[in-house]
Protein backbone atom coordinates (compact mmCIF):
# COMPACT_ATOMS: atom_id res chain seq x y z
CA UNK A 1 54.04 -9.82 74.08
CA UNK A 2 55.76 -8.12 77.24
CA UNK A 3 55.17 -4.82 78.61
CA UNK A 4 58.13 -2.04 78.44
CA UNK A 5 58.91 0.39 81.28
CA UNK A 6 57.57 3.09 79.48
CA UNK A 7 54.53 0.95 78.36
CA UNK A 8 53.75 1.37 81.91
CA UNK A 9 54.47 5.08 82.73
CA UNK A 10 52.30 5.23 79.65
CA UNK A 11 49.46 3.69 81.06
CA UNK A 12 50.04 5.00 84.70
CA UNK A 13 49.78 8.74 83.45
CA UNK A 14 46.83 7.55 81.22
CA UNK A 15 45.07 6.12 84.32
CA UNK A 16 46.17 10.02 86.30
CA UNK A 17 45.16 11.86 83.69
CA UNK A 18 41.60 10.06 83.29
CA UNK A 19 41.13 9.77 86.96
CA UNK A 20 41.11 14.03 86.91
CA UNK A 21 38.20 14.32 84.38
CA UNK A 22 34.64 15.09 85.56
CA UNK A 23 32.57 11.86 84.43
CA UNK A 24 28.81 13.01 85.47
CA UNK A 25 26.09 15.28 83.86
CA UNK A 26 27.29 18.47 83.72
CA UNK A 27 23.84 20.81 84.09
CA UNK A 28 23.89 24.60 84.86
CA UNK A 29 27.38 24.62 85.83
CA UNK A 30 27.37 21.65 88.07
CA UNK A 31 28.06 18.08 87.72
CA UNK A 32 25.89 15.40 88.92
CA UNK A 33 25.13 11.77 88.49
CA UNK A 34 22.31 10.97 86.11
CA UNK A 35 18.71 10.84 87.39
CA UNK A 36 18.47 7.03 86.84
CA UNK A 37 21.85 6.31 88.53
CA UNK A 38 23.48 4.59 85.67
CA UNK A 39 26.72 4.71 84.37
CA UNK A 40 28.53 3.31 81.87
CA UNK A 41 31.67 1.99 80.66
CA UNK A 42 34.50 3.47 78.57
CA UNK A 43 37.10 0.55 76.67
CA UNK A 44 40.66 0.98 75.38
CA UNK A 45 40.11 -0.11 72.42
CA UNK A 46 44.10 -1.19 72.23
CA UNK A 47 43.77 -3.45 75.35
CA UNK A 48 39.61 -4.09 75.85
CA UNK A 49 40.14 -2.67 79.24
CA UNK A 50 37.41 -0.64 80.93
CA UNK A 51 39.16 2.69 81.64
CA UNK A 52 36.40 4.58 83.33
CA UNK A 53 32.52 4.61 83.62
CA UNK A 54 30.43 7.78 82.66
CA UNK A 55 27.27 8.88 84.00
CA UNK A 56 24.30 7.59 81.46
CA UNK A 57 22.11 10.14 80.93
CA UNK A 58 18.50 9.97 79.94
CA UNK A 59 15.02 12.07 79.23
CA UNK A 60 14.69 13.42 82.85
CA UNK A 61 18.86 14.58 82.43
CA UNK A 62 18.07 15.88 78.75
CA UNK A 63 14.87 18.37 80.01
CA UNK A 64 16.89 20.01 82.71
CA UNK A 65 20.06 20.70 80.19
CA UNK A 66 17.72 22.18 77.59
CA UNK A 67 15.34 24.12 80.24
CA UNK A 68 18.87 25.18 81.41
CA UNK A 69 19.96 26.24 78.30
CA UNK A 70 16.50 28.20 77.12
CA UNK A 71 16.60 29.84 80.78
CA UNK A 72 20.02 31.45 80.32
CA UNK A 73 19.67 32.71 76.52
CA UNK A 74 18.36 35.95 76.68
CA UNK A 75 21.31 36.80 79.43
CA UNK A 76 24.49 34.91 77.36
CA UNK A 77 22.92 36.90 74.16
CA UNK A 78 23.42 40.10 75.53
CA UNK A 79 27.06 39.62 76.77
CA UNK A 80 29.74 41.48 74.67
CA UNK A 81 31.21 39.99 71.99
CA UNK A 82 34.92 40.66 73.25
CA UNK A 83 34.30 38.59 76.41
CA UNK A 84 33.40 35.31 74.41
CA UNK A 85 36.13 35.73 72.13
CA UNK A 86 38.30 35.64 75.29
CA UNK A 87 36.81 32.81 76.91
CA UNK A 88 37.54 30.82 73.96
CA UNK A 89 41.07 32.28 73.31
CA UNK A 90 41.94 31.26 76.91
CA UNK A 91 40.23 27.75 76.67
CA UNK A 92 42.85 27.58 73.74
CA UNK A 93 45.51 28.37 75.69
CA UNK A 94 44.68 25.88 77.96
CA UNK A 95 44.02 23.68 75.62
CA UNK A 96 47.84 23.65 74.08
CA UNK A 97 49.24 23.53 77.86
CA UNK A 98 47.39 20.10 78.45
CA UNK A 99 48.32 18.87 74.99
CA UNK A 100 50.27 15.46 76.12
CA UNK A 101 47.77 14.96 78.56
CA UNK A 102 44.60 15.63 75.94
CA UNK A 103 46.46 13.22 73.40
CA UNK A 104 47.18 10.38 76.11
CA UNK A 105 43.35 10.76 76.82
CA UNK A 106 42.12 10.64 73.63
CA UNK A 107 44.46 7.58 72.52
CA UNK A 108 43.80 5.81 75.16
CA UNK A 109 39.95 6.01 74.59
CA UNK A 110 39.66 5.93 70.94
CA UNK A 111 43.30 3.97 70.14
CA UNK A 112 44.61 6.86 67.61
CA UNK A 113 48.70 7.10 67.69
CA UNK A 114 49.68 9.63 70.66
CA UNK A 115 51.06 11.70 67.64
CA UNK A 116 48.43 11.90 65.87
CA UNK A 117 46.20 12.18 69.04
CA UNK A 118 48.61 15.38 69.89
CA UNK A 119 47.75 16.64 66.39
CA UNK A 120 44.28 16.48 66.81
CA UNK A 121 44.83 18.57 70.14
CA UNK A 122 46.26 21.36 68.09
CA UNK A 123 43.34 21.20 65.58
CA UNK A 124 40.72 21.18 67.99
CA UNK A 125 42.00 23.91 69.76
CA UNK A 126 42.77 25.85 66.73
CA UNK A 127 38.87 26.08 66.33
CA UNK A 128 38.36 27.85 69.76
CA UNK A 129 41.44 30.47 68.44
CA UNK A 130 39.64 31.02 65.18
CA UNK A 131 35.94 31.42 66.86
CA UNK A 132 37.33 33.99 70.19
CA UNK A 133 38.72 36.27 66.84
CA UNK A 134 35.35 35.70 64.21
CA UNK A 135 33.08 36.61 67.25
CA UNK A 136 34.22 40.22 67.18
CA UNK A 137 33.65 40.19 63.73
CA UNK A 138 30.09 39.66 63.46
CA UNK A 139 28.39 41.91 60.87
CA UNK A 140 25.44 44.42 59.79
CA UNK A 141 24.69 46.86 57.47
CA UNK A 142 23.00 50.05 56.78
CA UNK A 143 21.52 50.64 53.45
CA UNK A 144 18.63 53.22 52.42
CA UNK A 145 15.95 52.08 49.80
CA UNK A 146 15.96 52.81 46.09
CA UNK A 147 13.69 55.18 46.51
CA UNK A 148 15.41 56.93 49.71
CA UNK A 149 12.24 56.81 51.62
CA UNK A 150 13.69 53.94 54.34
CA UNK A 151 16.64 53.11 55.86
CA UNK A 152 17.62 49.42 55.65
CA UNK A 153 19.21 48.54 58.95
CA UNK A 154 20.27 44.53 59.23
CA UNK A 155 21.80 43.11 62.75
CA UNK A 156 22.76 39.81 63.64
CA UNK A 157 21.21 37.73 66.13
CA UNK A 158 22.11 34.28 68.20
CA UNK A 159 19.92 31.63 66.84
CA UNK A 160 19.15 30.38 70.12
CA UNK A 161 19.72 27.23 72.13
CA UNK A 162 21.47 24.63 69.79
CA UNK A 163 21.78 20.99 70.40
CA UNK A 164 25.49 19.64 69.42
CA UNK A 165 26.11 15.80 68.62
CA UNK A 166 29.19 14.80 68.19
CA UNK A 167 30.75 11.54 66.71
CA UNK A 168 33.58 9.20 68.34
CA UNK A 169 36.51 9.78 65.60
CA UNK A 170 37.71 12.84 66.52
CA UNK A 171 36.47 13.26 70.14
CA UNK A 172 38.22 16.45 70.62
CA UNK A 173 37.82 18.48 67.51
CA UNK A 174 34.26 17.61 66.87
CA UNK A 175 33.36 19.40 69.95
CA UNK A 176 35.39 22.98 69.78
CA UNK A 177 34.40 22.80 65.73
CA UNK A 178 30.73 23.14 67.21
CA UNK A 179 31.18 24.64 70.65
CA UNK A 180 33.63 27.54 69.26
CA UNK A 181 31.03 29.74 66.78
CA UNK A 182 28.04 28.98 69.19
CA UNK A 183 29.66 30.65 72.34
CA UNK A 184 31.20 33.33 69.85
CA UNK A 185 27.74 33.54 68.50
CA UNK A 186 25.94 34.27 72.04
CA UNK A 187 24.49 30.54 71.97
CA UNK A 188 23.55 28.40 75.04
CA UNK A 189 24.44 24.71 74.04
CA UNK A 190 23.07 21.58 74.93
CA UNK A 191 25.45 18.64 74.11
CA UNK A 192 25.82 15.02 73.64
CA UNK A 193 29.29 13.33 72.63
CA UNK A 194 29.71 10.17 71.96
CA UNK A 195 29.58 7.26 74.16
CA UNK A 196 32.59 5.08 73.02
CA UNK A 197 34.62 8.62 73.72
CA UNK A 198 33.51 11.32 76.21
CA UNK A 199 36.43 11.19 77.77
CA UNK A 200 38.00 13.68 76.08
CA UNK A 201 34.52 16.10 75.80
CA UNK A 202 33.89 15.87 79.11
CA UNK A 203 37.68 17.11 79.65
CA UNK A 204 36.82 20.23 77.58
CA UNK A 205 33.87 20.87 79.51
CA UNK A 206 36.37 21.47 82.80
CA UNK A 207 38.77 23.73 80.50
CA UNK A 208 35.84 25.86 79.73
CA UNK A 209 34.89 26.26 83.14
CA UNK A 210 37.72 27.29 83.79
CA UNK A 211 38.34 29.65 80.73
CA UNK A 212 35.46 31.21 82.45
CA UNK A 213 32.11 30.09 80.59
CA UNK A 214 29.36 31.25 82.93
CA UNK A 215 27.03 28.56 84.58
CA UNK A 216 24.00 27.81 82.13
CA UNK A 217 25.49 28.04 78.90
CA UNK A 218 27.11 24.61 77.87
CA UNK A 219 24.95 21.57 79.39
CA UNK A 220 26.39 18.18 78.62
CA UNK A 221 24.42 14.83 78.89
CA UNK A 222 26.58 11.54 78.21
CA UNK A 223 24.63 8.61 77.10
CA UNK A 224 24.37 5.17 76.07
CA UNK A 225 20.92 5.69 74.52
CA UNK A 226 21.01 8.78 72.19
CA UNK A 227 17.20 8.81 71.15
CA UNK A 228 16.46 9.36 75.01
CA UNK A 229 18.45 12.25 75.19
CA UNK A 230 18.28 13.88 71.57
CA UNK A 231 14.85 13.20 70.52
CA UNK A 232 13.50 15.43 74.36
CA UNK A 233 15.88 17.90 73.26
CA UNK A 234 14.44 18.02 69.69
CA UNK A 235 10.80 17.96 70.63
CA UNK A 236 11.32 20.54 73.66
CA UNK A 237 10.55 23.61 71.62
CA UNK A 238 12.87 25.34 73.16
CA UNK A 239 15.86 24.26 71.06
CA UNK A 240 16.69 26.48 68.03
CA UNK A 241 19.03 24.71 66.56
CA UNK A 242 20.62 21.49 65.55
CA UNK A 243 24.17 20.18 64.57
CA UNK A 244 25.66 17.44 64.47
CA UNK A 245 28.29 15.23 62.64
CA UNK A 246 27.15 10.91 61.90
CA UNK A 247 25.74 8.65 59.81
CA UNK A 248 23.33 9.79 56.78
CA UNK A 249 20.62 7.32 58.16
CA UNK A 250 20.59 8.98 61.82
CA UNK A 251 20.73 12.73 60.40
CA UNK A 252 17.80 12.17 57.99
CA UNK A 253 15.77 11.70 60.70
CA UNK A 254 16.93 14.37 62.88
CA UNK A 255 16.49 16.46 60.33
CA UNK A 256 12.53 15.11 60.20
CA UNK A 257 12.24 16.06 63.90
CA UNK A 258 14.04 19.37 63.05
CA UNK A 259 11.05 20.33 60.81
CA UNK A 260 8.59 19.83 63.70
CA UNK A 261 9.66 23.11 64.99
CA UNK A 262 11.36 24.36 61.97
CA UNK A 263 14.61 24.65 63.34
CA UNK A 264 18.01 26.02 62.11
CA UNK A 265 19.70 22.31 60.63
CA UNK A 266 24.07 21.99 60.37
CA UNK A 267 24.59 18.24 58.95
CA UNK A 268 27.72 16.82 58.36
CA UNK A 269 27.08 13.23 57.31
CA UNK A 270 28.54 10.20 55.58
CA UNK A 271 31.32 10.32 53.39
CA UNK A 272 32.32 7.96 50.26
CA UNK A 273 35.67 10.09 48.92
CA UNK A 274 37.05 9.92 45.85
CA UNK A 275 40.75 9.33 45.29
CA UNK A 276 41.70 9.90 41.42
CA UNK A 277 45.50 9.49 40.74
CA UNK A 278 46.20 10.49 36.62
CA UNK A 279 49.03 8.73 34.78
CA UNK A 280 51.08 12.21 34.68
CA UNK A 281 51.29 12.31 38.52
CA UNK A 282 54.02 12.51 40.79
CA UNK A 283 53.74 9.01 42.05
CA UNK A 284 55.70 9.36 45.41
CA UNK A 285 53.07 12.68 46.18
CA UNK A 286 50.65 10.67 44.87
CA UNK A 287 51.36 7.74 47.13
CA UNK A 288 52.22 10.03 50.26
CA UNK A 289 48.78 11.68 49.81
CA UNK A 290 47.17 8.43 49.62
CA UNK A 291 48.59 7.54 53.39
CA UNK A 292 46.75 11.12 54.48
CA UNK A 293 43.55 10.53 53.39
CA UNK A 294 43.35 7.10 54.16
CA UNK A 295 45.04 6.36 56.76
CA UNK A 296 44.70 9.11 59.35
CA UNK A 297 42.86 7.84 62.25
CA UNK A 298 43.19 4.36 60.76
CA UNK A 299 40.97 5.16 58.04
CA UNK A 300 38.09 6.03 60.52
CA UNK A 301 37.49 9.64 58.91
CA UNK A 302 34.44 11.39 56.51
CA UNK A 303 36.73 12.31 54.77
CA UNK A 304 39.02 8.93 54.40
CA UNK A 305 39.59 7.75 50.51
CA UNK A 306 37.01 5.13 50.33
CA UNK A 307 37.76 4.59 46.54
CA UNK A 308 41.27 5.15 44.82
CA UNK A 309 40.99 5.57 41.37
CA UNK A 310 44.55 5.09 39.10
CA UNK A 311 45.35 5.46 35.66
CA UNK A 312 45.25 2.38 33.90
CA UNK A 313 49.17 2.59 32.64
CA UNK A 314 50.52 3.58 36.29
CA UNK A 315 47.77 1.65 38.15
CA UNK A 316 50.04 -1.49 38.67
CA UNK A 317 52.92 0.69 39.84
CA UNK A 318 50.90 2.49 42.54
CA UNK A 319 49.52 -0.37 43.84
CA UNK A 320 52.46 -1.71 44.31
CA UNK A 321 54.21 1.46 45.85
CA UNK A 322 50.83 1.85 48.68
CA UNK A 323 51.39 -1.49 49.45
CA UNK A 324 55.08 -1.10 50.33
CA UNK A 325 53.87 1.83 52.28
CA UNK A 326 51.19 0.19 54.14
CA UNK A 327 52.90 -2.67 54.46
CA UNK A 328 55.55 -1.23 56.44
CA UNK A 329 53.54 0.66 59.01
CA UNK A 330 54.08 -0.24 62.39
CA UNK A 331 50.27 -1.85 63.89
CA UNK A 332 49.76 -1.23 68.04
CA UNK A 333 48.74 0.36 70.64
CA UNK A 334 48.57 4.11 70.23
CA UNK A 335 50.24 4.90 73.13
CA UNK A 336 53.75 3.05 72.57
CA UNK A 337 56.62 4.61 70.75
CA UNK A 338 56.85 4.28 66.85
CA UNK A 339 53.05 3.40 66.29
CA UNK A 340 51.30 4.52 63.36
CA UNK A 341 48.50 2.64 62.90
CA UNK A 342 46.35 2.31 66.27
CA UNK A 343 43.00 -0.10 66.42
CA UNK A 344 39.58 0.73 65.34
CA UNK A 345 37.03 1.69 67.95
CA UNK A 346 35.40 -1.23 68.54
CA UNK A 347 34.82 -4.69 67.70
CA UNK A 348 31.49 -4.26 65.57
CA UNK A 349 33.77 -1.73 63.56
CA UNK A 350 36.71 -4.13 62.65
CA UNK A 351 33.87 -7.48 62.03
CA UNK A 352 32.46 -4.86 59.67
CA UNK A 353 35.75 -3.91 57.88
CA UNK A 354 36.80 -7.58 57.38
CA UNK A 355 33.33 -8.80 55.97
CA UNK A 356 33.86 -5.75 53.13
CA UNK A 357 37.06 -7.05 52.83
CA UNK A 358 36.11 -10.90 52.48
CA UNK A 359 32.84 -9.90 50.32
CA UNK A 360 35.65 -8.17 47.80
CA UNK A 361 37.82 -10.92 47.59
CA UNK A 362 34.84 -12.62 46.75
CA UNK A 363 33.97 -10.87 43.95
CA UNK A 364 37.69 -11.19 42.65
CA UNK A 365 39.83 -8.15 44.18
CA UNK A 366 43.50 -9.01 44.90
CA UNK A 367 44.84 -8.73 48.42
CA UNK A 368 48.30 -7.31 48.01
CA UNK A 369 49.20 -6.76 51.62
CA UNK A 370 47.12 -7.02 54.66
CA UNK A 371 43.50 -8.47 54.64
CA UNK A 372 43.59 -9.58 58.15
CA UNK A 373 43.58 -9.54 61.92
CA UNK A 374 46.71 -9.57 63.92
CA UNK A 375 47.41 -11.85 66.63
CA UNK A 376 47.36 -9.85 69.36
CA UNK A 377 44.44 -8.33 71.86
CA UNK A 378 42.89 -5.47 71.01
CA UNK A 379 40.46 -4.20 67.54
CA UNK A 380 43.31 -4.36 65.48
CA UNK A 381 42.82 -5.01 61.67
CA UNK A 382 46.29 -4.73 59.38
CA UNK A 383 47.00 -2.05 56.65
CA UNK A 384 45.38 -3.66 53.64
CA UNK A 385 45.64 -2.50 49.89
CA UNK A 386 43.30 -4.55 47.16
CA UNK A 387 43.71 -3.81 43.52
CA UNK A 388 40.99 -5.00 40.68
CA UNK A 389 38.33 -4.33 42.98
CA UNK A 390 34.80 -4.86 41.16
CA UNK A 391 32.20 -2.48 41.33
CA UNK A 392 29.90 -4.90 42.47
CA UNK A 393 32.22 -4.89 46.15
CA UNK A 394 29.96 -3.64 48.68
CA UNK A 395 33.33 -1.35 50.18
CA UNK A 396 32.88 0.60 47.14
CA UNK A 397 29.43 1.74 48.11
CA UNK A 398 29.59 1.71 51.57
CA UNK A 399 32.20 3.87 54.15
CA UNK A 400 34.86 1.38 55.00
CA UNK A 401 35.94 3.24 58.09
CA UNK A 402 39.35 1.01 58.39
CA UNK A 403 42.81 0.56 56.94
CA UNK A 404 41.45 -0.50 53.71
CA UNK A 405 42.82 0.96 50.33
CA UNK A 406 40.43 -0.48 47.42
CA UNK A 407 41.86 0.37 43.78
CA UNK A 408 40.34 0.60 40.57
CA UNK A 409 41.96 0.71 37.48
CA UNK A 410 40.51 3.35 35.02
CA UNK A 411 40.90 4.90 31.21
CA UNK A 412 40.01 7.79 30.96
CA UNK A 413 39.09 11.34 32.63
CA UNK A 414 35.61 11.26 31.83
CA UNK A 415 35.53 7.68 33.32
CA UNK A 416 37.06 8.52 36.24
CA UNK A 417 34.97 11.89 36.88
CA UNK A 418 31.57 9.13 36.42
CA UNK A 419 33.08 6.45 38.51
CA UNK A 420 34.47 9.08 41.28
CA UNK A 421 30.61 11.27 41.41
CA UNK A 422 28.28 7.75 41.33
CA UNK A 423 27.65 7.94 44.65
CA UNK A 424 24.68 9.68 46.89
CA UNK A 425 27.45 10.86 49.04
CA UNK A 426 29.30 14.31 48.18
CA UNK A 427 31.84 15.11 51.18
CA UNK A 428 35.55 15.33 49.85
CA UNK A 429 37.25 14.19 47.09
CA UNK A 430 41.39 13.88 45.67
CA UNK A 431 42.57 14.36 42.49
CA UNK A 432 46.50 14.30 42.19
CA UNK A 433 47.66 15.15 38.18
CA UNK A 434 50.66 17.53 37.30
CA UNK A 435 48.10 19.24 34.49
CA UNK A 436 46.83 22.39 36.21
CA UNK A 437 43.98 22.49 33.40
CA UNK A 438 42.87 18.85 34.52
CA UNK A 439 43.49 19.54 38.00
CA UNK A 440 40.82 22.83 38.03
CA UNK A 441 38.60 20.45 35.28
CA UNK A 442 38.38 17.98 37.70
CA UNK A 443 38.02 19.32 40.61
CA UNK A 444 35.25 21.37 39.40
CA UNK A 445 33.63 18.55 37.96
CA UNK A 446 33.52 16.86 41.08
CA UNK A 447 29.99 16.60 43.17
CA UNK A 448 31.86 17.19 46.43
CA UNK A 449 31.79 19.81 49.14
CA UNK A 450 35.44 19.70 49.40
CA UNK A 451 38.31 18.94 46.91
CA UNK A 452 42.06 18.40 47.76
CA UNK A 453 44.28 19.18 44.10
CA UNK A 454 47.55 17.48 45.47
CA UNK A 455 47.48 17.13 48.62
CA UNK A 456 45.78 14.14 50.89
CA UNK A 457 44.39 16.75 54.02
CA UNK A 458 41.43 19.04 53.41
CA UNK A 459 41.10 19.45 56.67
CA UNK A 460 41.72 22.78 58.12
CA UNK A 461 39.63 25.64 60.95
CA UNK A 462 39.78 28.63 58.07
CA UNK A 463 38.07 26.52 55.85
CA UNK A 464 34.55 25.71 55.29
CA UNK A 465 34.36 22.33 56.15
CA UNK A 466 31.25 20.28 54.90
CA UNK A 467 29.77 18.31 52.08
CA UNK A 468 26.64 18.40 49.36
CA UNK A 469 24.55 15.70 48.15
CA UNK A 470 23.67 13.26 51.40
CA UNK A 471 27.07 14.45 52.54
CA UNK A 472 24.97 17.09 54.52
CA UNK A 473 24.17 20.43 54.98
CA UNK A 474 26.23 23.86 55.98
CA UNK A 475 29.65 24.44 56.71
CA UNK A 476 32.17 24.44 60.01
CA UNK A 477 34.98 26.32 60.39
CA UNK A 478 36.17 29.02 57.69
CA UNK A 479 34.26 32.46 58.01
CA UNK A 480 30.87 30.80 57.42
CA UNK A 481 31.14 28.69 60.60
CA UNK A 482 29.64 31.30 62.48
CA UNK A 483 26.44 32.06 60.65
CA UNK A 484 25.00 28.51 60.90
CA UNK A 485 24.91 30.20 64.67
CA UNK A 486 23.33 33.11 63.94
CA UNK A 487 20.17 34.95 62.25
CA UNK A 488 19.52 37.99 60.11
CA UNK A 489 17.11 41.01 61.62
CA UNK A 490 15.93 43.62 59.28
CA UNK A 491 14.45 46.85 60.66
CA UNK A 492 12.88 49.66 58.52
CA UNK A 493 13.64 52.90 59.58
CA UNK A 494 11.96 55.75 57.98
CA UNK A 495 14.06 58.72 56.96
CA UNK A 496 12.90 62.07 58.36
């Protein structure tokens, strides 16, 4: 495989852009090296290159960022609500001005096509636009008593000091989706991204600085050991609140620390989405919307169709037509022209996605394209659609997190409705049918936080985002994503 000329601008403004991002702790407005001196490594995921080392934080890091953050409360708290709407509305700007150079970052971390990477950008700074306008909006009330004697006033209050933890997917997005309400909420943050991709947080960290955050209110520790950083921050007593995006398995128990000091819990957790495609759909939408929800960020999404459910008399047909889609999708590194489909974050993730694969073979799915590695460097795994997949295949209970469409023929509605909710998970679910009666049936049928009728994106800053079930619990984004940030005060206030 040769390298192009603009393979190697690529890289070259990958490697300038990287080189400009702050890679210590970052603790009451400065940056430092951790206490222990250790850093870590950061991979291209496209090449298995180390593209820069981080500063890996630990407990002695974690109690300075949360005294920190407890320290300056009381002072953020009391500043207007204008001026953190306007720090976030100028992060945003600055945000879309850096946009090639956020998406180059991010690819080159996390391996997601530069287009895509560039729409992620957008999204994440979308959040910050929709936070700087909600935080002038937050509410009370006045009310008297039935029996007139009291006046009922209610405020709003910051929770407190939250504790943000963020996942590797969407290394951009996750952050401003937590980061936004909590500054337009008056909250100090503590925060840990992800260690396979900080890059990109720890570039938002210098656009807030700049926006104008003051010193003290957003503390970020980087590590390769989350427990030694999270579980200080979670026993400190100081933290208020906790929210963060993962596995089921590692929220459950941050959710049993959580109860130690009874704090304020935002969990969104695993997914295992639905994908229901009737016999009276529009096949091409159909198919198109099958691409979206699998297939952005190669499948490594929540909210990814983990199990595509088709009509028995169509089913045939759509495999076929996904496969032809898939199929054609150019595989590579995210940064050169014309890629689609970029490689998964790491190797554990693509061994994982080829044993579901082999293990449904096994049990006597059909490999209709795909179903294997390329030849080529890099965590690659190919656009793969299976049809008659049993539901003994361990991809149908478990996230896939790849390129991996699994179909399953069904009957009738009320199959597909018991088939599509037999899951603990409840995060997002399709339906695509031309029936509007069906469609609103359906959807409301479904044990799912969040239901796309049509369409293959639920995604979206003015919408609640979140699931039910062990999906999690509260919502980001939409005009509830600032209360998970703040609480209610009631005062009673005789009337003279």
């Amino acid at each position: 495989m040769t390298t192009s000329a603009s393979d190697l601008r690529a890289s070259q403004r990958a490697r300038e852009a990287i080189a400009k991002i702050s890679t210590g702790t970052f603790i009451n407005g400065q940056w430092g090296e951790a206490a222990s001196g250790a850093r870590f490594d950061v991979v291209n995921p496209a090449t298995e290159e180390v593209i820069a080392t981080v500063a890996d934080g630990g407990p002695e890091d974690a109690l300075r960022a949360i005294e920190t953050a407890g320290r300056v409360q009381k002072e953020w708290a009391r500043t207007a609500p204008r001026e953190r709407g306007e720090i976030l509305r100028r992060a945003y700007d600055l945000i879309m001005a850096r946009q090639d150079e956020l998406a180059l970052i991010m690819t080159t971390e996390m391996g997601k096509p530069l287009a895509e990477a560039k729409g992620e950008v957008a999204y994440a700074a979308e959040f910050f636009r929709w936070f700087s306008e909600e935080a002038v909006r937050i509410g009370g009330d006045l009310t008297t008593t039935g029996d007139g004697k009291n006046r009922i006033l209610v405020s709003r209050e910051p929770v407190g000091p939250c504790v943000l933890v963020t996942p590797w997917n969407f290394p951009l997005a996750m952050g401003t989706r937590k980061i936004g309400p909590a500054i337009a909420a008056g909250c100090t943050i503590v925060f840990k991204p992800a260690n396979l991709t900080p890059l990109s947080s720890l570039a938002l960290v210098d656009i807030l600085v700049e926006a104008g955050l003051p010193a003290g209110v957003l503390n970020v520790v980087c590590t390769t050991r989350a427990s030694a950083v999270v579980s200080p921050w979670m026993s400190s007593g100081i933290a208020r609140k906790i929210s963060f995006t993962g596995s089921t398995a590692v929220g459950v128990r941050l959710l049993e620390q959580a109860s130690q000091h009874v704090m304020r819990s935002s969990m969104e957790l695993g997914g295992n989405a639905p994908f229901i495609v009737f016999e009276d759909a529009d096949l091409d939408r159909a198919v198109e919307g099958a691409v979206a929800a699998k297939m952005r960020n190669m499948g490594e999404a929540c909210t990814a169709a983990n199990r595509i459910f088709v009509q028995r008399p169509v089913a045939e047909e759509f495999a076929r037509r996904l496969a032809v889609r898939l199929g054609s999708m150019s595989v590579g590194d995210g940064a050169e022209p014309g890629t689609e489909v970029g490689p998964l974050v790491e190797e554990k993730a693509l061994r994982k996605v080829q044993e579901l694969v082999d293990d449904a073979v096994d049990k006597g799915a059909k490999v209709i394209c795909g179903g294997n590695r390329p030849d080529r460097p890099g965590y690659f795994y190919s656009p793969t659609v299976l049809s008659d997949v049993s539901a003994e295949a361990d991809l149908m209970t478990e996230e896939i997190f790849g390129p991996v469409a699994p179909i399953v023929p069904f009957d009738t509605e009320e199959e597909a409705v018991r088939m599509a909710n037999d899951t603990p998970w409840g995060l997002a679910g399709y339906l695509f049918t031309q029936d509007v009666d069906r469609g609103f049936r359906v959807g409301e049928a479904l044990e799912v936080g969040m239901v796309g009728l049509n369409t293959g994106i639920v995604s979206n800053p003015a919408a609640p985002f979140g699931g039910i079930k062990a999906s999690g619990l509260g919502r980001e984004g939409g005009r509830v994503g600032i209360e998970e940030f703040l609480e209610y005060k009631y005062m009673a206030v005789p009337r003279v």
